[in-house]
C-alpha atoms as a PDB file:
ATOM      1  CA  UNK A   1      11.159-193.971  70.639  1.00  0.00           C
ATOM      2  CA  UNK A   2      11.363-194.634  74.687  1.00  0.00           C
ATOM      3  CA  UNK A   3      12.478-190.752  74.896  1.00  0.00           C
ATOM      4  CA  UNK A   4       9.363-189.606  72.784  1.00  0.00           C
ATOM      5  CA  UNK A   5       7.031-191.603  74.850  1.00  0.00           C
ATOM      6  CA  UNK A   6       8.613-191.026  77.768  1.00  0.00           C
ATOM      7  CA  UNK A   7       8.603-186.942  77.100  1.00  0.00           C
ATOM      8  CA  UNK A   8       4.838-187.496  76.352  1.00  0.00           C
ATOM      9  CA  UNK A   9       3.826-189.001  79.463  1.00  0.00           C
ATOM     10  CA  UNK A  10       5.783-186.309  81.436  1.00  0.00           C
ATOM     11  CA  UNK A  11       3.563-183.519  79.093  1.00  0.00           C
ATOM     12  CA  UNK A  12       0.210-185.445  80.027  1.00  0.00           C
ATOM     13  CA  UNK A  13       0.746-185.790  83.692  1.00  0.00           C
ATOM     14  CA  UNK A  14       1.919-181.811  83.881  1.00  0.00           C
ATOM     15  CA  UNK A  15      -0.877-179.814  85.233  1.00  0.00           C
ATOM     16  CA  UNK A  16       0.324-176.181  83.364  1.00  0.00           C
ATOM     17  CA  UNK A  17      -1.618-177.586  80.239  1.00  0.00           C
ATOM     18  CA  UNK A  18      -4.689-178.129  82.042  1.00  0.00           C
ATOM     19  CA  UNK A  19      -4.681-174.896  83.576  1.00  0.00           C
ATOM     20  CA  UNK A  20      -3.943-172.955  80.758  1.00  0.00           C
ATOM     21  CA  UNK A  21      -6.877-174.179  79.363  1.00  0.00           C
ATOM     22  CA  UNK A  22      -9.251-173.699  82.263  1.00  0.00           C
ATOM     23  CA  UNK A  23      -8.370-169.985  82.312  1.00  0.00           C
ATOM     24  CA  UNK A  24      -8.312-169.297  79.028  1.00  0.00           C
ATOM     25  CA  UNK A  25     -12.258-170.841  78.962  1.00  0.00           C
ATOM     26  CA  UNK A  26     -12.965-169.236  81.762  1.00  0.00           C
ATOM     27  CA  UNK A  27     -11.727-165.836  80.277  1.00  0.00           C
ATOM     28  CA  UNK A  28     -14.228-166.598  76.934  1.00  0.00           C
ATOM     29  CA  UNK A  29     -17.249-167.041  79.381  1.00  0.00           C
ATOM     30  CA  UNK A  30     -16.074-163.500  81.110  1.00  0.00           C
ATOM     31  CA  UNK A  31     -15.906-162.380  77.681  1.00  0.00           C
ATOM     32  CA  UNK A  32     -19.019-162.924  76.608  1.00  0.00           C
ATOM     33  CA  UNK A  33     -21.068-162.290  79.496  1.00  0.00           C
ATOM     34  CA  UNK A  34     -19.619-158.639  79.378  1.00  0.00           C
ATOM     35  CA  UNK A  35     -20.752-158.733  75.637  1.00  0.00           C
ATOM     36  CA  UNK A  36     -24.409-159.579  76.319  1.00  0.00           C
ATOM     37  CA  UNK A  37     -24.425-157.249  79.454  1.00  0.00           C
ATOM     38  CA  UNK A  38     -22.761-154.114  77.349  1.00  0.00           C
ATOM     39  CA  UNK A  39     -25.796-155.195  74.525  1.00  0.00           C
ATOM     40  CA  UNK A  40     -28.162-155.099  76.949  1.00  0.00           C
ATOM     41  CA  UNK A  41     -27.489-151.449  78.338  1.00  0.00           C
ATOM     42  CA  UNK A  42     -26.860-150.335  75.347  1.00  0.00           C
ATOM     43  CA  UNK A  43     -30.064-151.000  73.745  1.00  0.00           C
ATOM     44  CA  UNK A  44     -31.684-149.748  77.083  1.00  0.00           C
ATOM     45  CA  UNK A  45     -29.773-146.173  77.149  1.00  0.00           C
ATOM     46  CA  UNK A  46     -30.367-146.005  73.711  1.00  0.00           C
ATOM     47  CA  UNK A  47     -34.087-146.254  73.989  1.00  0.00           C
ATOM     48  CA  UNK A  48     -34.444-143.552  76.887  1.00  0.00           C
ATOM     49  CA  UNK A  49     -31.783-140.806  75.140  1.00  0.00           C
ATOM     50  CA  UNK A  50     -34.370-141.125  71.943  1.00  0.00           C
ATOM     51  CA  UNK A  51     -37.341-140.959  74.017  1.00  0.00           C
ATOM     52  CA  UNK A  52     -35.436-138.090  76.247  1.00  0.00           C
ATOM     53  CA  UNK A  53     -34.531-136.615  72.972  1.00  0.00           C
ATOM     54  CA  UNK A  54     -38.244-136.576  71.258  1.00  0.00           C
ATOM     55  CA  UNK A  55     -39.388-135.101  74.388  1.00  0.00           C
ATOM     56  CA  UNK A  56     -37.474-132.155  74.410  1.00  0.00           C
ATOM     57  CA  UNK A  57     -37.348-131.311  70.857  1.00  0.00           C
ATOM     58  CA  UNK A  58     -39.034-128.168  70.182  1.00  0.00           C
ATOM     59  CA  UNK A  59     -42.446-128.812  68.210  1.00  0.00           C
END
């Protein structure tokens, strides 16, 4: 039982764990902001190649 506790203070007072998790949140926030931003200009290049497209379609 010592070992076990032992083993789990050693895990809590390692900093990888922490880390690991910081990055990996920070790489969901990255994530997502490129998400919304790729939305975003999509829906605004989308608008102006219709419009571009009505424009020049012959009538």
């Amino acid at each position: 039982m010592k070992k076990l506790l032992k083993n789990a203070v050693v895990f809590l007072k390692r900093e990888d764990g922490p880390t690991a998790v910081e990055y990996a949140v920070m790489l969901a926030l990255i994530v997502v902001v490129c998400i919304a931003a790729i939305t975003a200009i999509g829906g605004a290049s989308n608008q102006t190649f219709s419009q571009v497209g009505s424009a020049i379609k012959p009538s």
